[in-house]
PDB file of N, CA and C in Angstrom:
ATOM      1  N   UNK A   1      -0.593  18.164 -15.821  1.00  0.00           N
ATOM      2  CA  UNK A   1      -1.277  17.039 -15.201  1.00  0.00           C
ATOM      3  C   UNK A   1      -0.761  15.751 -15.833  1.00  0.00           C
ATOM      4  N   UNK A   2      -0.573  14.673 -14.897  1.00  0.00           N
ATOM      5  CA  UNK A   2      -0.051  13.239 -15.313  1.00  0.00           C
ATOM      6  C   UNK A   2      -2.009  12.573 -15.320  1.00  0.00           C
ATOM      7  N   UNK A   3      -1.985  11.737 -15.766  1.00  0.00           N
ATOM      8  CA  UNK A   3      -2.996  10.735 -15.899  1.00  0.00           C
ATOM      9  C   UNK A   3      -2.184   9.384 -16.008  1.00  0.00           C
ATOM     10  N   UNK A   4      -2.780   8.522 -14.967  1.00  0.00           N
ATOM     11  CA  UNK A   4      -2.419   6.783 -15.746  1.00  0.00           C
ATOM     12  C   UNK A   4      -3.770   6.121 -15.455  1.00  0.00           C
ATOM     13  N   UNK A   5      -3.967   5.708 -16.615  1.00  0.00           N
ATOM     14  CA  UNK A   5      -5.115   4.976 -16.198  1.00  0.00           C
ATOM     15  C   UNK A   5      -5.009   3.720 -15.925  1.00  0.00           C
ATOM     16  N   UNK A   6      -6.152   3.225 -15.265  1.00  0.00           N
ATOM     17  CA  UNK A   6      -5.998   1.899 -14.838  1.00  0.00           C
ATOM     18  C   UNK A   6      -5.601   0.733 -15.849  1.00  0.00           C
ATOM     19  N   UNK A   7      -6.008   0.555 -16.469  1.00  0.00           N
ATOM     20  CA  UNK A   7      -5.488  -0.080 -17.854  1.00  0.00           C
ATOM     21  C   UNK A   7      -4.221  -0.327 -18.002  1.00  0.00           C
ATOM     22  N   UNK A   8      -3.572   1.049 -18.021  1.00  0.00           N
ATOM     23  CA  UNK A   8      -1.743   1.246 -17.982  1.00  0.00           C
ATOM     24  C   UNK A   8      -1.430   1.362 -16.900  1.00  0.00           C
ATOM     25  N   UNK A   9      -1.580   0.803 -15.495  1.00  0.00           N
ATOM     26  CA  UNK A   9      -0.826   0.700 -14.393  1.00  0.00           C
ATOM     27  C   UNK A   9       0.012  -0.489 -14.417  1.00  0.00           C
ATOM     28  N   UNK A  10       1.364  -0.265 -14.183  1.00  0.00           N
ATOM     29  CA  UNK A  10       2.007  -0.903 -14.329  1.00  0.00           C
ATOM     30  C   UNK A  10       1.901  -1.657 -12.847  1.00  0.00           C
ATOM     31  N   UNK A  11       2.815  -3.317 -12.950  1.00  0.00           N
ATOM     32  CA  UNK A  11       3.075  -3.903 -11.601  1.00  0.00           C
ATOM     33  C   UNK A  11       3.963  -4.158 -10.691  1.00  0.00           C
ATOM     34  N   UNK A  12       3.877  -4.298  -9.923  1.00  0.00           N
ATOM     35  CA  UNK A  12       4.980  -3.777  -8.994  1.00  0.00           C
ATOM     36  C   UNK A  12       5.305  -5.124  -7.772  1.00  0.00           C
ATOM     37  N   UNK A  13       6.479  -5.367  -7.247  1.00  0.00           N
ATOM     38  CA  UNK A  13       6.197  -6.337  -6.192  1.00  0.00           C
ATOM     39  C   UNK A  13       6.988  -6.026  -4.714  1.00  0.00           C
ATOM     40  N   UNK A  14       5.933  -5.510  -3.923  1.00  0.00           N
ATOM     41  CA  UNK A  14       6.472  -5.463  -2.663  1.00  0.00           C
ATOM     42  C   UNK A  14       7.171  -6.206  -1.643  1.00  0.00           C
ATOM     43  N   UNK A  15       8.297  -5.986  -1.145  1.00  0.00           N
ATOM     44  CA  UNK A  15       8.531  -7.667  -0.455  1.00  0.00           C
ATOM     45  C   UNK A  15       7.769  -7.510   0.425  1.00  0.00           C
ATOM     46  N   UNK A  16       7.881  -8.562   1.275  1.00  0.00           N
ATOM     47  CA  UNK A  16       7.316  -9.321   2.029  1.00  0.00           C
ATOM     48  C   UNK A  16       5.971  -9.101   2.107  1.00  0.00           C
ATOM     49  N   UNK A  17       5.357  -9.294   0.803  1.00  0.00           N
ATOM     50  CA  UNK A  17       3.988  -9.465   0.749  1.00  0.00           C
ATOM     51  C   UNK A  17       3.816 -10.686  -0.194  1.00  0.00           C
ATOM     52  N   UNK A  18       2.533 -11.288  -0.065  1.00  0.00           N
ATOM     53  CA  UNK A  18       1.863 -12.626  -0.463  1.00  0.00           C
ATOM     54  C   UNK A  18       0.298 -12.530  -0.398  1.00  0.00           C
ATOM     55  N   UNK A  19       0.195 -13.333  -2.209  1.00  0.00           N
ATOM     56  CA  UNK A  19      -1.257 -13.302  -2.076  1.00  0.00           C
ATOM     57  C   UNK A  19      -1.921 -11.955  -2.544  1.00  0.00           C
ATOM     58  N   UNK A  20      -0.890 -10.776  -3.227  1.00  0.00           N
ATOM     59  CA  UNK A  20      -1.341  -9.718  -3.391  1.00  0.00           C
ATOM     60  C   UNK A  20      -0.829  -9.082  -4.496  1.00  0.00           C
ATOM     61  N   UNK A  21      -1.908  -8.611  -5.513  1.00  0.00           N
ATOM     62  CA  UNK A  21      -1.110  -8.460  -6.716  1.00  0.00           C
ATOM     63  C   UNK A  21      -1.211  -6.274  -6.844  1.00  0.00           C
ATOM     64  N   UNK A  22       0.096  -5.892  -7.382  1.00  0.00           N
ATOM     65  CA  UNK A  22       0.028  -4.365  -6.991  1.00  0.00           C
ATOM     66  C   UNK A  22       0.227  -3.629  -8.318  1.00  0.00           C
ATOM     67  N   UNK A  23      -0.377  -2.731  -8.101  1.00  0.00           N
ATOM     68  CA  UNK A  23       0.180  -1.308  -9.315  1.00  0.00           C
ATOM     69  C   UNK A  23       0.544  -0.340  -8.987  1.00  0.00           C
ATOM     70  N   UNK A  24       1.160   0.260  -9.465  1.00  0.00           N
ATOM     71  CA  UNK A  24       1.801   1.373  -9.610  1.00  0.00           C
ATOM     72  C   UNK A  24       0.656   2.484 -10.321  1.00  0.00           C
ATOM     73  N   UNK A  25       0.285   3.055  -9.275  1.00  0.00           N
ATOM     74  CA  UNK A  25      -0.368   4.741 -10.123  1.00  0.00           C
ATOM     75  C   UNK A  25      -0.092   5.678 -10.189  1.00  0.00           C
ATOM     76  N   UNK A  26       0.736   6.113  -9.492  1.00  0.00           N
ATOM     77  CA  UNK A  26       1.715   7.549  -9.504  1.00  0.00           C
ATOM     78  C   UNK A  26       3.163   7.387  -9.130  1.00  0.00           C
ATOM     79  N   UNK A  27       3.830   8.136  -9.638  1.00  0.00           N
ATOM     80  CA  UNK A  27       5.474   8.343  -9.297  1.00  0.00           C
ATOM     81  C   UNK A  27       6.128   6.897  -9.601  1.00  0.00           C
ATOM     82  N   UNK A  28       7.239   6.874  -9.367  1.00  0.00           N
ATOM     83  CA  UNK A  28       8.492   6.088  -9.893  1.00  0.00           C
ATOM     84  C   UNK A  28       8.177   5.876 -11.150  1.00  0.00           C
ATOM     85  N   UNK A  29       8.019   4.979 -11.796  1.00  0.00           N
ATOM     86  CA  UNK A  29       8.141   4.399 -13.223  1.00  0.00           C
ATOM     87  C   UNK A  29       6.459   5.031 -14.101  1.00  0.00           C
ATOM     88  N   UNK A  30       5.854   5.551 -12.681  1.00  0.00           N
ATOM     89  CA  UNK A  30       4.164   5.531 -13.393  1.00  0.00           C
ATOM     90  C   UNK A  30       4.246   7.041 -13.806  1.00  0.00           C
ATOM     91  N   UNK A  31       4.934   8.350 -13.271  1.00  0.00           N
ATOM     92  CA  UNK A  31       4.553   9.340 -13.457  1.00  0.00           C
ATOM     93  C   UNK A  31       5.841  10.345 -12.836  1.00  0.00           C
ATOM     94  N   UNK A  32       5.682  11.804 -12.814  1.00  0.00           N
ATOM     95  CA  UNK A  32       6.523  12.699 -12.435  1.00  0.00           C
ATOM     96  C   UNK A  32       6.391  12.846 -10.697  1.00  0.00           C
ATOM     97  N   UNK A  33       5.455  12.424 -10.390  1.00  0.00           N
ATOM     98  CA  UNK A  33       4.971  12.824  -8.986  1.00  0.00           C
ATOM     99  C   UNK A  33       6.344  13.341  -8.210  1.00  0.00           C
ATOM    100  N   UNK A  34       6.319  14.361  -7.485  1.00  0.00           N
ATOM    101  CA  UNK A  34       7.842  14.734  -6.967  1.00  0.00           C
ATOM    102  C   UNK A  34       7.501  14.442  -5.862  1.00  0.00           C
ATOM    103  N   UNK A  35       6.481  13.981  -4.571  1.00  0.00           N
ATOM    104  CA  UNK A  35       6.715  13.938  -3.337  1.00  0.00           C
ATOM    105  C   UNK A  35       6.450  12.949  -2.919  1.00  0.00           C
ATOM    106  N   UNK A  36       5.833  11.997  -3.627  1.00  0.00           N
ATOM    107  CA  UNK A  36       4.784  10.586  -3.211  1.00  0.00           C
ATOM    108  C   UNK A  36       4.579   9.872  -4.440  1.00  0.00           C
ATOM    109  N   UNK A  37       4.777   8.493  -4.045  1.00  0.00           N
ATOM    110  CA  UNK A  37       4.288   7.553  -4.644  1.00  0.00           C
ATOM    111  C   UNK A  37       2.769   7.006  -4.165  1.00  0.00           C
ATOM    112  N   UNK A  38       2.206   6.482  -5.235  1.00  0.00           N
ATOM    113  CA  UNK A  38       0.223   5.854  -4.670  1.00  0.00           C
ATOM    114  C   UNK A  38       0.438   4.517  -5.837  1.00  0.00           C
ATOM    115  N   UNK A  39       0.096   3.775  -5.281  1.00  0.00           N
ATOM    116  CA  UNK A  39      -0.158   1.705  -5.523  1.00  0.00           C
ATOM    117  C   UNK A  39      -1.257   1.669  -5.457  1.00  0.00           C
ATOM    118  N   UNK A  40      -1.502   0.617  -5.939  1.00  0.00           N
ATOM    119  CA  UNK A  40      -3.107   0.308  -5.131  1.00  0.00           C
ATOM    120  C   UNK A  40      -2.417  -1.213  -5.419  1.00  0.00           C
ATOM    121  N   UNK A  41      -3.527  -1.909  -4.153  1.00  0.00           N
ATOM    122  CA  UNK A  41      -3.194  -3.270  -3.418  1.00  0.00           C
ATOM    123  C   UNK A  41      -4.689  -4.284  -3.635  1.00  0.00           C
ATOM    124  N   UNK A  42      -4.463  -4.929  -4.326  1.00  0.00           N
ATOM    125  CA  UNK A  42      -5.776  -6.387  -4.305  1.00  0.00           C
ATOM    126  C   UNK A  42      -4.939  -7.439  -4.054  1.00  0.00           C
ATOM    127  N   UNK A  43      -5.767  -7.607  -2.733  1.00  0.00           N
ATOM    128  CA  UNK A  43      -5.098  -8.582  -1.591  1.00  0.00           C
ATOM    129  C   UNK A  43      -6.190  -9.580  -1.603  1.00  0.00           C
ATOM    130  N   UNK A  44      -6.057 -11.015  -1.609  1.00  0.00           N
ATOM    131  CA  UNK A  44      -6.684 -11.922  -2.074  1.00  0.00           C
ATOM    132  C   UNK A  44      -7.175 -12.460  -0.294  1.00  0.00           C
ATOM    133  N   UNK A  45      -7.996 -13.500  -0.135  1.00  0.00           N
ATOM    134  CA  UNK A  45      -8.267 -13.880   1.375  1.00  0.00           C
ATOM    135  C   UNK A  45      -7.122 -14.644   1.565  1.00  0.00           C
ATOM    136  N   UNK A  46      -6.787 -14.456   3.224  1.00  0.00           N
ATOM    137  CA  UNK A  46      -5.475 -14.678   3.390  1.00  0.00           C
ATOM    138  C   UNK A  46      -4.251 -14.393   3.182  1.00  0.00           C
ATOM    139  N   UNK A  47      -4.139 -13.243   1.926  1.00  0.00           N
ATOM    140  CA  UNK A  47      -3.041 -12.710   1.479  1.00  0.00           C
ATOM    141  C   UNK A  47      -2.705 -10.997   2.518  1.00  0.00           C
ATOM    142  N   UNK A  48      -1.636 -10.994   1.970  1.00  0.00           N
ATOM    143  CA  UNK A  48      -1.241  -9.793   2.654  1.00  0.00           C
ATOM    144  C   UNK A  48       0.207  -9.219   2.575  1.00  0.00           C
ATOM    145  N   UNK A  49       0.246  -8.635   4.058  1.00  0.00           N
ATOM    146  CA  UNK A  49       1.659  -8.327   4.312  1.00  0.00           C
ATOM    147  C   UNK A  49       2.485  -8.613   5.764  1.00  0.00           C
ATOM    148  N   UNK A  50       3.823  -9.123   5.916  1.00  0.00           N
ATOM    149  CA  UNK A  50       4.028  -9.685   6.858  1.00  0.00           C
ATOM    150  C   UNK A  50       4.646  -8.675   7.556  1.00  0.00           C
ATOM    151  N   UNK A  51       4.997  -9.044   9.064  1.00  0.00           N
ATOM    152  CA  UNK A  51       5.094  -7.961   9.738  1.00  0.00           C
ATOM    153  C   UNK A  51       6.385  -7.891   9.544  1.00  0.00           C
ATOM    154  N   UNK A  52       6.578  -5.803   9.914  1.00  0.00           N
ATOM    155  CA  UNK A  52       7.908  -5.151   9.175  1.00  0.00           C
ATOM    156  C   UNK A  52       7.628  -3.555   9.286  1.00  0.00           C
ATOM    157  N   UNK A  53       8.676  -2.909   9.869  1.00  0.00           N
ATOM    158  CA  UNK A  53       8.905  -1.638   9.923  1.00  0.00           C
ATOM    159  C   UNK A  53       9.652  -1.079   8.721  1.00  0.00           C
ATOM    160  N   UNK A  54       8.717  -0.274   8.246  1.00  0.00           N
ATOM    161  CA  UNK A  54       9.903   0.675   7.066  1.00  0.00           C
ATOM    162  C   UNK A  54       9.906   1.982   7.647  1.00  0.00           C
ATOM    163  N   UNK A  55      11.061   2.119   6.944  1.00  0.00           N
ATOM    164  CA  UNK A  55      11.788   3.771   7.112  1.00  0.00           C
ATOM    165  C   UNK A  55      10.805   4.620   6.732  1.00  0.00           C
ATOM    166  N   UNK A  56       9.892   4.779   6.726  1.00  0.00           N
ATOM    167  CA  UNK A  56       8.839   5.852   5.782  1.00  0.00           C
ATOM    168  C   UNK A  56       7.416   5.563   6.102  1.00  0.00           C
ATOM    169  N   UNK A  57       6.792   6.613   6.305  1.00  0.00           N
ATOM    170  CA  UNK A  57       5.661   6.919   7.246  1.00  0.00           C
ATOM    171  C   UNK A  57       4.692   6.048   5.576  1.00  0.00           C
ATOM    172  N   UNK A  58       3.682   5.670   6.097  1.00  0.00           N
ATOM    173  CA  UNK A  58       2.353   5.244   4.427  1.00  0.00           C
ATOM    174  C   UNK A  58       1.156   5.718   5.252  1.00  0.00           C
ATOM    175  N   UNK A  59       0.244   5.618   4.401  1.00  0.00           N
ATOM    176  CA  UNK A  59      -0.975   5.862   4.521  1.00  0.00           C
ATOM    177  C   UNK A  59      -1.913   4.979   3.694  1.00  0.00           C
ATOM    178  N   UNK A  60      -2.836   4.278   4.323  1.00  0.00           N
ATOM    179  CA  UNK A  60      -3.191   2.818   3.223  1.00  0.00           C
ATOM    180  C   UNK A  60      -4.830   3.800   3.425  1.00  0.00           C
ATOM    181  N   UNK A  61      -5.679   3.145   2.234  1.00  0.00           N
ATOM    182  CA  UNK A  61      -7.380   3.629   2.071  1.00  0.00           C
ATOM    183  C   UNK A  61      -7.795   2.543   1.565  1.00  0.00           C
ATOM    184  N   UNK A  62      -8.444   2.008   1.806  1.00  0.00           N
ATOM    185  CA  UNK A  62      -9.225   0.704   1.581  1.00  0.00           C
ATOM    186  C   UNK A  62     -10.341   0.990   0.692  1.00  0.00           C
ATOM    187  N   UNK A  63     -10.518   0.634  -0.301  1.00  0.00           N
ATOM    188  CA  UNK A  63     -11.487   0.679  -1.053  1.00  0.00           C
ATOM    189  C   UNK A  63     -12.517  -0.270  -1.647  1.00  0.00           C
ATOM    190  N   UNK A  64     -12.165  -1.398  -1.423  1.00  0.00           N
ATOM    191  CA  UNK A  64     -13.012  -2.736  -1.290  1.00  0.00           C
ATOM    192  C   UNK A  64     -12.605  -3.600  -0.346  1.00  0.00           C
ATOM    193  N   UNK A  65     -13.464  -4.472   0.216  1.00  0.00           N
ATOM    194  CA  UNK A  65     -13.679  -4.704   1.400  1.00  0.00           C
ATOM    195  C   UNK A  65     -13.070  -4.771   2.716  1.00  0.00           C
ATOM    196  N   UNK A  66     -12.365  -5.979   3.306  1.00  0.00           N
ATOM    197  CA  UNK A  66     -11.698  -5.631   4.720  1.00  0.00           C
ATOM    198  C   UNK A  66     -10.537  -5.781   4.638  1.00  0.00           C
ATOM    199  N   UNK A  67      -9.772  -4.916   5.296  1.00  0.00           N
ATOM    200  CA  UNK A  67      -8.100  -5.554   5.849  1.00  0.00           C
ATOM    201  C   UNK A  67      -7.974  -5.095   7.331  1.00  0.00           C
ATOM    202  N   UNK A  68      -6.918  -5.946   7.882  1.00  0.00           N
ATOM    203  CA  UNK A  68      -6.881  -6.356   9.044  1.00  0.00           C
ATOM    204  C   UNK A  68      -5.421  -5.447   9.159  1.00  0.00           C
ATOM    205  N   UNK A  69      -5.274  -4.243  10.116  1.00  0.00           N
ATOM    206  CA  UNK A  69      -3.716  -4.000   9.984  1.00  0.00           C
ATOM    207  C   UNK A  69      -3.640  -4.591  11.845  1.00  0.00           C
ATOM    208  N   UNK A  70      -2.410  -4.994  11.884  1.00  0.00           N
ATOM    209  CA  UNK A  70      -1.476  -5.397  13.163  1.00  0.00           C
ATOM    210  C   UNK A  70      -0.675  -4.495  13.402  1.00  0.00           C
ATOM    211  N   UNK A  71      -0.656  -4.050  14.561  1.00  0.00           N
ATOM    212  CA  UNK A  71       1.145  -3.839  14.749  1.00  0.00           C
ATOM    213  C   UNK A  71       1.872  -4.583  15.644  1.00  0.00           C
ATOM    214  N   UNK A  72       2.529  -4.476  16.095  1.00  0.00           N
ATOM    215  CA  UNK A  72       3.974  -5.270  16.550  1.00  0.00           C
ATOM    216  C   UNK A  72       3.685  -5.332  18.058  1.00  0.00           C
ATOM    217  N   UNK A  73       2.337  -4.668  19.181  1.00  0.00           N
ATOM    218  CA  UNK A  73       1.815  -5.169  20.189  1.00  0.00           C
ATOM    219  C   UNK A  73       0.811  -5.356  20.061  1.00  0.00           C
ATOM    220  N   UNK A  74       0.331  -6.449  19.350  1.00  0.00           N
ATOM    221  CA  UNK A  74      -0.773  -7.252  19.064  1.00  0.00           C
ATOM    222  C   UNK A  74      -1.985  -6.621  18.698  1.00  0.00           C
ATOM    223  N   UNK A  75      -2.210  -4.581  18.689  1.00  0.00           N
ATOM    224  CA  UNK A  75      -2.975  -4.183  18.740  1.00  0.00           C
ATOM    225  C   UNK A  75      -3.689  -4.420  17.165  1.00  0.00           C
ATOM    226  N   UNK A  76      -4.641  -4.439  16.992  1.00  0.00           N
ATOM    227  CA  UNK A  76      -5.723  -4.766  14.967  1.00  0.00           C
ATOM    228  C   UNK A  76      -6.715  -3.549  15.288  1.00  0.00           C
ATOM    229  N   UNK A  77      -6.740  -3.378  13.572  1.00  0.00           N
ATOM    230  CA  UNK A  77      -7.758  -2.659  13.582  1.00  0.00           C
ATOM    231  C   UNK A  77      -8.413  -3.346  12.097  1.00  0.00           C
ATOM    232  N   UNK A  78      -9.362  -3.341  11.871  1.00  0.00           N
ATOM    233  CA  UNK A  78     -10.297  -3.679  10.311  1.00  0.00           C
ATOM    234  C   UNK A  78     -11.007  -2.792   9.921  1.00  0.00           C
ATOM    235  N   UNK A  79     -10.390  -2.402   8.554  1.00  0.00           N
ATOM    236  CA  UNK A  79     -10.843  -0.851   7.982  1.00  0.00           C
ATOM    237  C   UNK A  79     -11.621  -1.702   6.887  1.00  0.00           C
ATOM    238  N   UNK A  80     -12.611  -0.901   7.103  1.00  0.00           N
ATOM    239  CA  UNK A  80     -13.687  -1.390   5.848  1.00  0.00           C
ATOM    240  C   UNK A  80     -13.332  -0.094   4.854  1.00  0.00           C
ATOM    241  N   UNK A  81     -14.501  -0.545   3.600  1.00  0.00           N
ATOM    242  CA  UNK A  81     -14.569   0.668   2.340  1.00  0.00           C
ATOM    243  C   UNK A  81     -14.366   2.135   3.070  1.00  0.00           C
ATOM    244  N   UNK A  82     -13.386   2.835   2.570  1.00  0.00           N
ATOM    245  CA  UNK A  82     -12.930   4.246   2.522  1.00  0.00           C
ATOM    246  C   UNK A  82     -12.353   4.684   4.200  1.00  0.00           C
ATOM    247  N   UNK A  83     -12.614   3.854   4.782  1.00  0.00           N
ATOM    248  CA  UNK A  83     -11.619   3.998   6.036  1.00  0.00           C
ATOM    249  C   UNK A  83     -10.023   3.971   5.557  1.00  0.00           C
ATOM    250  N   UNK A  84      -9.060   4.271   6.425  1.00  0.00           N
ATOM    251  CA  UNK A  84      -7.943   4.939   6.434  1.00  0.00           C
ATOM    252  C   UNK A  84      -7.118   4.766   7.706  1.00  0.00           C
ATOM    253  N   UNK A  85      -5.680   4.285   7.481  1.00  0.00           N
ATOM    254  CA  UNK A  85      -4.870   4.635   8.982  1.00  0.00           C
ATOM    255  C   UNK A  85      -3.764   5.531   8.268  1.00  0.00           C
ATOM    256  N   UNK A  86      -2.759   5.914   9.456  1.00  0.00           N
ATOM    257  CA  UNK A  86      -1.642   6.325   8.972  1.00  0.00           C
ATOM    258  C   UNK A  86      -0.564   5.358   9.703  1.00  0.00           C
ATOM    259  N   UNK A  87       0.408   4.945   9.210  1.00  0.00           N
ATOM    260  CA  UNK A  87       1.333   4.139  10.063  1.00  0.00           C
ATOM    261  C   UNK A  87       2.971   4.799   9.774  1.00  0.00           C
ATOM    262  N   UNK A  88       3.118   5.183  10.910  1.00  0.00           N
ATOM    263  CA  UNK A  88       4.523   6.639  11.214  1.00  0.00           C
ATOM    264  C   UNK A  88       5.857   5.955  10.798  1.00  0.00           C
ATOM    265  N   UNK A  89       6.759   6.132  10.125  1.00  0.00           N
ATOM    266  CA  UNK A  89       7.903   5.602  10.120  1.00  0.00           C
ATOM    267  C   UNK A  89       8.011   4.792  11.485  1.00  0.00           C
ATOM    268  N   UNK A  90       9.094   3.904  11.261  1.00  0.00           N
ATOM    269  CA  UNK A  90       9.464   2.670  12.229  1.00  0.00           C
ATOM    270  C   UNK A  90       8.298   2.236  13.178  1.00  0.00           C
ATOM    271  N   UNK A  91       6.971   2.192  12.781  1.00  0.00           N
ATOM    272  CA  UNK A  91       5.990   1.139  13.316  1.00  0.00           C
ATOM    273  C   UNK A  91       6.006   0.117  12.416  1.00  0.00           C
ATOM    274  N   UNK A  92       6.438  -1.141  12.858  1.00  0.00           N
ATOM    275  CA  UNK A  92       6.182  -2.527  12.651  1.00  0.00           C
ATOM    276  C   UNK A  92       4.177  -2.435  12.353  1.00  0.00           C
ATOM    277  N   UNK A  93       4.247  -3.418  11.760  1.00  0.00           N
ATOM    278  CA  UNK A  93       2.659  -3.468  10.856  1.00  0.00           C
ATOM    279  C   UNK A  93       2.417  -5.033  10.027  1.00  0.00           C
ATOM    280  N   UNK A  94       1.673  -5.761  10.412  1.00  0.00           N
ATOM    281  CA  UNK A  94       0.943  -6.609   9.412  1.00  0.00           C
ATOM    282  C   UNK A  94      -0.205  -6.500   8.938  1.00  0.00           C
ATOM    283  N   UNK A  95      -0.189  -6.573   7.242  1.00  0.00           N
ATOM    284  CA  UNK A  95      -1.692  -6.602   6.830  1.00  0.00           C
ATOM    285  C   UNK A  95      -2.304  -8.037   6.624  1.00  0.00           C
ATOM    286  N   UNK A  96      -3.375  -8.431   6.889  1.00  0.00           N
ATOM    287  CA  UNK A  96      -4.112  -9.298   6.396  1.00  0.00           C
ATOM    288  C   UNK A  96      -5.722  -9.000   5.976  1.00  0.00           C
ATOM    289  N   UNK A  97      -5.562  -9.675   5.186  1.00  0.00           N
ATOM    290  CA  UNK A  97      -6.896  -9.974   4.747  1.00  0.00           C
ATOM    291  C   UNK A  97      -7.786 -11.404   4.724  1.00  0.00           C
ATOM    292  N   UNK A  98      -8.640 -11.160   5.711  1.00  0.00           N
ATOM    293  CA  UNK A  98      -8.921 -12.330   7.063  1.00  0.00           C
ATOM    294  C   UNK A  98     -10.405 -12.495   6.364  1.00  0.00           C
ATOM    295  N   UNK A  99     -11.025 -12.336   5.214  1.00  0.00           N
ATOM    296  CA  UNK A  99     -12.767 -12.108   4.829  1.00  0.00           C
ATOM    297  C   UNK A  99     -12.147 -13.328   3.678  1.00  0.00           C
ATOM    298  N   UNK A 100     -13.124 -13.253   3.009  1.00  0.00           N
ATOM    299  CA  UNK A 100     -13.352 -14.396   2.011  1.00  0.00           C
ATOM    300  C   UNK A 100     -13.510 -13.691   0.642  1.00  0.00           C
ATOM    301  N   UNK A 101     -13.404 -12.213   0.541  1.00  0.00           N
ATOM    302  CA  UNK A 101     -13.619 -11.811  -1.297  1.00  0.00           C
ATOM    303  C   UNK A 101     -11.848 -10.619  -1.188  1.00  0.00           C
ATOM    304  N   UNK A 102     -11.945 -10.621  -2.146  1.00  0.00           N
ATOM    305  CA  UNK A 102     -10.569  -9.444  -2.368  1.00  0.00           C
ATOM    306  C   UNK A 102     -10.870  -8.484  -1.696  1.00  0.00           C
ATOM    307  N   UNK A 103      -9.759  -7.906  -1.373  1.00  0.00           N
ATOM    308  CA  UNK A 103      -9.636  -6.160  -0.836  1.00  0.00           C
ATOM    309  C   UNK A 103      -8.712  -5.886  -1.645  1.00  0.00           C
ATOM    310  N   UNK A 104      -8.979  -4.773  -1.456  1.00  0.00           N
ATOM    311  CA  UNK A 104      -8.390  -3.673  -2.547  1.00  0.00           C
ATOM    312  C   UNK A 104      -8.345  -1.927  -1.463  1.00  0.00           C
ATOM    313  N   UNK A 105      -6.940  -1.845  -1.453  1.00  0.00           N
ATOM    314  CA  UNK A 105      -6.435  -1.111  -1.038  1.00  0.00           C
ATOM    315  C   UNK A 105      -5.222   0.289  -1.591  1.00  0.00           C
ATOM    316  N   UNK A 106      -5.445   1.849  -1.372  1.00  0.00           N
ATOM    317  CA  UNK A 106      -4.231   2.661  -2.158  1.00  0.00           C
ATOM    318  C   UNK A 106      -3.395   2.569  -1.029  1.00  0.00           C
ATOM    319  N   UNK A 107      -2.138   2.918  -1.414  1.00  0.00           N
ATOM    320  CA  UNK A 107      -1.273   2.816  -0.902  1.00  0.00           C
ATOM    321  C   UNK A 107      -0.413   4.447  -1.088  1.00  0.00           C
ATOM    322  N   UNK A 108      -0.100   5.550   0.084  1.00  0.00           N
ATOM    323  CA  UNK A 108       0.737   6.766  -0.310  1.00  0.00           C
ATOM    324  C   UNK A 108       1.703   6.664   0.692  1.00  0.00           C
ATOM    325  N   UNK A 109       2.653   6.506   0.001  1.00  0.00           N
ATOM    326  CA  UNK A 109       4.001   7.121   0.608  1.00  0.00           C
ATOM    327  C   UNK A 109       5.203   7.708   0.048  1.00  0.00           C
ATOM    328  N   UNK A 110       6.114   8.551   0.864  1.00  0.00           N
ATOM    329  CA  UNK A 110       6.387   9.450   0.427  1.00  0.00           C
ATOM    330  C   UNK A 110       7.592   8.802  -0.559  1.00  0.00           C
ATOM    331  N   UNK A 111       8.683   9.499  -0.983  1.00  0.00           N
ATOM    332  CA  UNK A 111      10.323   8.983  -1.652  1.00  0.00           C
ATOM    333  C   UNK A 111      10.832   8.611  -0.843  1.00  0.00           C
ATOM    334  N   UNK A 112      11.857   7.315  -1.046  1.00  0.00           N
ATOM    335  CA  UNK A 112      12.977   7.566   0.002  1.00  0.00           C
ATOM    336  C   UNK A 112      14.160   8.468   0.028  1.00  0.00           C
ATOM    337  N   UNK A 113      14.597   8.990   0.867  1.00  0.00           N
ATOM    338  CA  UNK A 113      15.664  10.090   0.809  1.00  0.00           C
ATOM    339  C   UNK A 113      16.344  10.518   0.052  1.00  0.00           C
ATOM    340  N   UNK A 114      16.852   8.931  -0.566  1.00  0.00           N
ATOM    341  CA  UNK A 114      18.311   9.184  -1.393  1.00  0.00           C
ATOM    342  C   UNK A 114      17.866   9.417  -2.987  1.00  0.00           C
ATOM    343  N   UNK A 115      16.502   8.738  -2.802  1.00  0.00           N
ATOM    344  CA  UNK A 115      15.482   9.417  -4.307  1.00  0.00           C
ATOM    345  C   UNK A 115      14.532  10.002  -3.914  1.00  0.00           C
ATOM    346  N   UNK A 116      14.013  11.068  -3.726  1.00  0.00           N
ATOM    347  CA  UNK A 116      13.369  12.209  -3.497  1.00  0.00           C
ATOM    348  C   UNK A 116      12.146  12.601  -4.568  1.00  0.00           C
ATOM    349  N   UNK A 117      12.719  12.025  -5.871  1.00  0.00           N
ATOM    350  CA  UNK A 117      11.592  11.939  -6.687  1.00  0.00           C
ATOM    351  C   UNK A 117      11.848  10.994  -7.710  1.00  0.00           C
ATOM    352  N   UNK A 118      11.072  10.994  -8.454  1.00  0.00           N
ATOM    353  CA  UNK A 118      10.561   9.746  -9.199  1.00  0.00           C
ATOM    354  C   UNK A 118      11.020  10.372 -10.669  1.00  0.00           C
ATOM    355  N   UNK A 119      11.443   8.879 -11.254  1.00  0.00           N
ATOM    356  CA  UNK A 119      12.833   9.283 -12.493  1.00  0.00           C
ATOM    357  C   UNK A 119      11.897   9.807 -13.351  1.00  0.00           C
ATOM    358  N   UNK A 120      12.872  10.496 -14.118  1.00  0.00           N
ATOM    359  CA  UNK A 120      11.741  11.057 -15.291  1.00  0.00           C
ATOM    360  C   UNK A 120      11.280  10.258 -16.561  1.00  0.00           C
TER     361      UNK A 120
END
């Protein structure tokens, strides 16, 4: 078993995000994890992520209060505490956070190809 505790999560910076400060809790630099990396996201009001398709399917869980996801035909959804989407490789996606206190969001997705797992 890996453990990191919150304390020792290291930080991390996603592009094209603003307004949002991240950690690292499992895999790459945080742990052995061989199939997935997990972040967690405190996204400030107004902060977020701008719209953008990645190569690699995520799965976001919201754990304090709202975020706003977009995709790329105008469709939103606002996941409150412990709600969940999945967003499939090559869907375009914006997050915002449109409320007035932080959200705080995990973040899982998988390796990319050409690293498969996370250094030792």
């Amino acid at each position: 078993m890996h453990v990191t505790r919150l304390k020792d999560a290291a930080p991390y910076h996603p592009p094209l995000h603003h307004g949002c400060a991240a950690l690292r809790l499992q895999g790459f630099e945080a742990g052995p994890a061989d199939f997935a990396w997990t972040g967690l996201s405190h996204i400030l009001p107004g902060g977020g992520a701008d719209m953008d398709a990645g190569p690699l399917g995520k799965i976001y869980v919201v754990t304090a209060g709202e975020v706003t996801v977009r995709l790329a035909d105008n469709t939103a959804q606002t996941l409150g505490v412990y709600d969940s989407c999945f967003i499939p490789a090559g869907e375009a996606r914006e997050v915002r956070n449109n409320g007035n206190m932080v959200a705080s969001m995990i973040v899982i997705m998988p390796y990319p190809a050409q690293n498969p797992q996370a250094p030792a």
